[in-house]
C-alpha atoms as a PDB file:
ATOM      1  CA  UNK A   1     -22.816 145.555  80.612  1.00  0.00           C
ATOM      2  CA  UNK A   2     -20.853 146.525  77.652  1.00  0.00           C
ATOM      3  CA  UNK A   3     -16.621 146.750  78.016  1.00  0.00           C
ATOM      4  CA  UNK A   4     -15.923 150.175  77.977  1.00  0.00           C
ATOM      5  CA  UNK A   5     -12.794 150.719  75.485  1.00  0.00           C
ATOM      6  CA  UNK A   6     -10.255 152.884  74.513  1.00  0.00           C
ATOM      7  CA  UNK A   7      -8.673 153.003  71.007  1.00  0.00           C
ATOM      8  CA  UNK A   8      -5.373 154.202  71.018  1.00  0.00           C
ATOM      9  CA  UNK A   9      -3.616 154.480  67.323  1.00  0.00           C
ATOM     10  CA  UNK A  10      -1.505 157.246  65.232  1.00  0.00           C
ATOM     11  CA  UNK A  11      -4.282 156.241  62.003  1.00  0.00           C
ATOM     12  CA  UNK A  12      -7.545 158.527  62.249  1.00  0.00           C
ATOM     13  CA  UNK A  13      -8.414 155.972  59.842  1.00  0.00           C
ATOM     14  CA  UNK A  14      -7.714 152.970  61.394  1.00  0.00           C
ATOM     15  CA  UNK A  15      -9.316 154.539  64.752  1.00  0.00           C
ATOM     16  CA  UNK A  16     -12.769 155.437  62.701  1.00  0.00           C
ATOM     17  CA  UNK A  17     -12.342 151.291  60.859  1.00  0.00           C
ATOM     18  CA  UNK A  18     -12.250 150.070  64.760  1.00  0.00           C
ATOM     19  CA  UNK A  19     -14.947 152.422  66.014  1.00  0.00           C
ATOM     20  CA  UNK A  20     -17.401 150.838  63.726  1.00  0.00           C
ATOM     21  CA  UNK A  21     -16.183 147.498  63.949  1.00  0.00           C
ATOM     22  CA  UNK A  22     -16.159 147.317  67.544  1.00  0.00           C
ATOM     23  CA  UNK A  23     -18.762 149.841  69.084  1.00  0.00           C
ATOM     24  CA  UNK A  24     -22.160 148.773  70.155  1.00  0.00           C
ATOM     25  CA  UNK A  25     -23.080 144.628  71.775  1.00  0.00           C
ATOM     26  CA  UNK A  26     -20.221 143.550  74.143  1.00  0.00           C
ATOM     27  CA  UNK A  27     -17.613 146.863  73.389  1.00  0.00           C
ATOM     28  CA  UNK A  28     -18.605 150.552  73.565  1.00  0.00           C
ATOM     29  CA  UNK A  29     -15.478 152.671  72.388  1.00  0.00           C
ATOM     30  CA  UNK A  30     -15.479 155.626  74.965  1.00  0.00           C
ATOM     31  CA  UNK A  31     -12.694 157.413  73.333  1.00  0.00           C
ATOM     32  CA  UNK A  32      -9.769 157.296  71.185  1.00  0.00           C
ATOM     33  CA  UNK A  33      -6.187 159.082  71.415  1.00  0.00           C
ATOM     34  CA  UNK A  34      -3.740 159.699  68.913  1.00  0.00           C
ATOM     35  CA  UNK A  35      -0.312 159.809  70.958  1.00  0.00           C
ATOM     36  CA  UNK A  36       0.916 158.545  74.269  1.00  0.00           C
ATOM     37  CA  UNK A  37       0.257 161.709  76.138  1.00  0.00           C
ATOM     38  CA  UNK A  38      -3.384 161.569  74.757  1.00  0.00           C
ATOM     39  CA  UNK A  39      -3.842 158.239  75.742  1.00  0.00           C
ATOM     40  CA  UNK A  40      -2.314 158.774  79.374  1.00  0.00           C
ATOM     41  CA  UNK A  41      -4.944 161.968  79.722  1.00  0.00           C
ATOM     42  CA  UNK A  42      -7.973 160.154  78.361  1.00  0.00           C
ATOM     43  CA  UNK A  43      -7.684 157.130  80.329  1.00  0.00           C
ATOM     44  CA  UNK A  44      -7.537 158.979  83.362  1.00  0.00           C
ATOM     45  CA  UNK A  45      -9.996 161.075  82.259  1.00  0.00           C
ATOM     46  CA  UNK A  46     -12.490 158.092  80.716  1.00  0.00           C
ATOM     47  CA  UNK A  47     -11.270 155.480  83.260  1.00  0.00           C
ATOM     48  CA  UNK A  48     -12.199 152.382  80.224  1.00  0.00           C
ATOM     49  CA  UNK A  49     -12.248 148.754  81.092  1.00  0.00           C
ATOM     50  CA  UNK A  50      -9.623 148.201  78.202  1.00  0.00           C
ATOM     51  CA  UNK A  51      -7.293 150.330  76.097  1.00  0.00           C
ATOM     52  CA  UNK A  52      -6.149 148.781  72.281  1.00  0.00           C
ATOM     53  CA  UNK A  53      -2.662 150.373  71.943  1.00  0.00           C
ATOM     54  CA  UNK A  54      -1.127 150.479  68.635  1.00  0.00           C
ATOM     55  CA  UNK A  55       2.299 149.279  69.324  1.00  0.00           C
ATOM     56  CA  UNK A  56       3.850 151.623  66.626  1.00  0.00           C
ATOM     57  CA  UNK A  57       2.375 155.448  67.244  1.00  0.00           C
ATOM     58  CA  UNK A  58       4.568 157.106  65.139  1.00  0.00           C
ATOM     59  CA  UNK A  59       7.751 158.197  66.946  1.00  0.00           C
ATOM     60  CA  UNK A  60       6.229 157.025  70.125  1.00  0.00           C
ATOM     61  CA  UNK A  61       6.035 153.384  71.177  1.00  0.00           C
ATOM     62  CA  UNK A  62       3.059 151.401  72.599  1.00  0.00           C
ATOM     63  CA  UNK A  63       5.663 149.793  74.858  1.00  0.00           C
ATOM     64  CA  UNK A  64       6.640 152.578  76.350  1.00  0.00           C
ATOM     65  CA  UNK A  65       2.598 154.079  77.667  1.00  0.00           C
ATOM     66  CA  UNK A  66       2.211 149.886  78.420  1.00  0.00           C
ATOM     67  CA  UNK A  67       4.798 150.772  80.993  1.00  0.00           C
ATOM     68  CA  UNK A  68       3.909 153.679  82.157  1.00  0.00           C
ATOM     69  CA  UNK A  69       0.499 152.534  82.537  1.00  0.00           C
ATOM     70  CA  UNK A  70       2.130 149.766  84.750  1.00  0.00           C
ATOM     71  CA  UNK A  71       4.195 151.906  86.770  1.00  0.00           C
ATOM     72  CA  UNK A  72       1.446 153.963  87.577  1.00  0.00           C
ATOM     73  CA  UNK A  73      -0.890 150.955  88.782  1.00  0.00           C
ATOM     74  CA  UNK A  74       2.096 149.401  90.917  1.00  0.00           C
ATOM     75  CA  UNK A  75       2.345 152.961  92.562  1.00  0.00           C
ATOM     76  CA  UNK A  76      -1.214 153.033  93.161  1.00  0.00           C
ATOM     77  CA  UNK A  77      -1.059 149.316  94.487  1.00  0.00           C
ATOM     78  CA  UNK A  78       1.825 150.645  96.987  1.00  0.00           C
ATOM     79  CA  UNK A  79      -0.416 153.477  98.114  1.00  0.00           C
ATOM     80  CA  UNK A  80      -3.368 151.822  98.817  1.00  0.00           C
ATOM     81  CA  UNK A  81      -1.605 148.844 101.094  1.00  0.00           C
ATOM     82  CA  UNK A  82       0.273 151.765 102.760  1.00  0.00           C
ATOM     83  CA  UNK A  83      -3.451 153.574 103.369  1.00  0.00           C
ATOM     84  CA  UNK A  84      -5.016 149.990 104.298  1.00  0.00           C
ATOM     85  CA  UNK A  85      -7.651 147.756 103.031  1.00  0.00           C
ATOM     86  CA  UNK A  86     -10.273 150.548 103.283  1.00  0.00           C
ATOM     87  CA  UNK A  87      -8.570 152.911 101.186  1.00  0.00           C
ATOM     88  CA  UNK A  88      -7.463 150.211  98.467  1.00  0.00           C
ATOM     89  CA  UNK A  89     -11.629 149.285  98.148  1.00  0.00           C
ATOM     90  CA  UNK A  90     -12.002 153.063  97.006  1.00  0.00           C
ATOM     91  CA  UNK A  91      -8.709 153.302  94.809  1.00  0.00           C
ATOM     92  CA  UNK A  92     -10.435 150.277  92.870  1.00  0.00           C
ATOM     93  CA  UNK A  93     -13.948 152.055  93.070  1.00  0.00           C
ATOM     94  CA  UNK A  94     -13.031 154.757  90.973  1.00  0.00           C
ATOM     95  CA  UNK A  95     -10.916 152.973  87.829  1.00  0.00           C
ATOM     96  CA  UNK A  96     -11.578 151.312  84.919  1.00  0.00           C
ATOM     97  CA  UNK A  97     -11.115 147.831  86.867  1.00  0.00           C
ATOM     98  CA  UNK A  98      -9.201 146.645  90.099  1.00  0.00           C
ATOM     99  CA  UNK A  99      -5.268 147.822  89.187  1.00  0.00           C
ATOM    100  CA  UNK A 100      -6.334 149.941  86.245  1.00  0.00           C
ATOM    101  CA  UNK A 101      -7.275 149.198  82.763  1.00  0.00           C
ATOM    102  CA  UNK A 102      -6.506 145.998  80.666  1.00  0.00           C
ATOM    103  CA  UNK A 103      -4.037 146.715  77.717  1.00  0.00           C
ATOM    104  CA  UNK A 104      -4.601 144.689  74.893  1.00  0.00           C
ATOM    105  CA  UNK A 105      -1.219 145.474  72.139  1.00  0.00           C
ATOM    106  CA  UNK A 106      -2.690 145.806  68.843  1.00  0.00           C
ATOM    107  CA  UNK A 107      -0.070 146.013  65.566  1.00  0.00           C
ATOM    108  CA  UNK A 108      -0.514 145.303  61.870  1.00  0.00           C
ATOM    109  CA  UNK A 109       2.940 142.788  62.156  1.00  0.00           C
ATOM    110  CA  UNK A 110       3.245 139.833  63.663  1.00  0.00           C
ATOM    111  CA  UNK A 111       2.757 138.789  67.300  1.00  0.00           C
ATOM    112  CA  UNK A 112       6.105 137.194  66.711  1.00  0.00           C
ATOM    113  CA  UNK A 113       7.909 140.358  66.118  1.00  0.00           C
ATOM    114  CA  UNK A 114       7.315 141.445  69.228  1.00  0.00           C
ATOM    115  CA  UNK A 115       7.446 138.195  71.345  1.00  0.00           C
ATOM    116  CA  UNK A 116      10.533 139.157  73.637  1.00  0.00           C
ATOM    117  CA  UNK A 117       9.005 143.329  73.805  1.00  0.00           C
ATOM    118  CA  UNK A 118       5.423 141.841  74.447  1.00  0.00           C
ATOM    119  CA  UNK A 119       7.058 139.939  77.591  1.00  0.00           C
ATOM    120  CA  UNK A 120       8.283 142.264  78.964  1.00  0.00           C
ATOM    121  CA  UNK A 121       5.564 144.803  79.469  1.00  0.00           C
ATOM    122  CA  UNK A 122       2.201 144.314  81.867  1.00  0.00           C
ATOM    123  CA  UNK A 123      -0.567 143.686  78.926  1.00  0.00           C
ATOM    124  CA  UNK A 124      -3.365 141.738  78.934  1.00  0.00           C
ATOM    125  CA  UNK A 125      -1.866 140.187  75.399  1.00  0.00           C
ATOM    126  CA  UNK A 126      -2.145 140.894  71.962  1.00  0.00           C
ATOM    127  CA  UNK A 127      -4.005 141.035  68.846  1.00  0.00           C
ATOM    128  CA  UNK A 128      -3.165 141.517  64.829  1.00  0.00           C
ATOM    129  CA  UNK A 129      -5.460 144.245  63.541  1.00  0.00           C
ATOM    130  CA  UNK A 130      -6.801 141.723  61.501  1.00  0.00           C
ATOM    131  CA  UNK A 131      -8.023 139.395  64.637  1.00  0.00           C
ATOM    132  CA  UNK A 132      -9.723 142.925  65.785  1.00  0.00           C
ATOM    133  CA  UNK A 133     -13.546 141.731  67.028  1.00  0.00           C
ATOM    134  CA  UNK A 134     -15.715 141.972  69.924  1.00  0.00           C
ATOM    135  CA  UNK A 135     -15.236 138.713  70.823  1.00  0.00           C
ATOM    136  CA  UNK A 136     -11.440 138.726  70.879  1.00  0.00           C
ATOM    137  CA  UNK A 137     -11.732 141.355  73.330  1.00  0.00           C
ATOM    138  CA  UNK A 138     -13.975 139.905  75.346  1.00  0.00           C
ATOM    139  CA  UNK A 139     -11.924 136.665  75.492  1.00  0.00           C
ATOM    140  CA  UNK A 140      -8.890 137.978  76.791  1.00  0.00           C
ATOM    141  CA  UNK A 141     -10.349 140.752  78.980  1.00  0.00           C
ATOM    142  CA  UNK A 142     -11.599 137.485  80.605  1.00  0.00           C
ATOM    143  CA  UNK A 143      -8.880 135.698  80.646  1.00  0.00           C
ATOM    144  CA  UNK A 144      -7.191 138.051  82.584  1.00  0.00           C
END
């Protein structure tokens, strides 16, 4: 079964490069957004396995739907162990993957540039647009 992925990005362009790159085999892109409200709407709305988030969306900041994305899994987390095993087995039913999807940082810079910023946020990890492929996805999706 294919990954089902999100492509978050402020580049029309760079979204349409990906999509072709990536879709079809091991990824099928589901969607793409072009700002972090977007994004937030489409993943609940698409529930994908992964979401690529530009780090730099214009004046909005990768970091900042990375934690959002995270506060809203820990609150779902808290719900589900308040509503008992039970409920938690049908919160995970109906998302992308147990806790939510995987966010995978994507930026034209340097993973170095954001070492400290990367830290600090709940991602799966990150990749240079360059590394972009199939098979880096799948690597760290499973890694997780």
């Amino acid at each position: 079964m294919a990954v089902r992925c999100l492509i978050v990005d402020d580049s029309s362009r760079f979204i349409a490069a990906a999509r072709g790159l990536l879709d079809g085999g091991a990824v099928s892109v589901v969607g793409a957004a072009t700002t972090a409200d977007d994004a937030l709407q489409k993943i609940d709305e698409l529930r994908p396995d992964v979401v690529l988030l530009d780090i730099d969306l214009g004046p909005e900041s990768g970091f900042e739907v990375a934690r959002r994305l995270g506060e809203r899994v820990e609150s779902e987390r808290a719900g589900s162990e308040r509503a008992g095993s039970e409920g938690a087995e049908s919160e995970r039913a109906g998302s992308g993957g147990a806790g939510g999807p995987r966010v995978i940082l994507i930026s034209a810079r340097a993973r170095a540039d954001y070492e400290d910023l990367i830290a600090a946020v709940p991602v799966a990890g990150f990749l240079g647009k360059l590394e972009l492929s199939p098979a880096a996805i799948i690597e760290m999706v499973s890694s997780c």
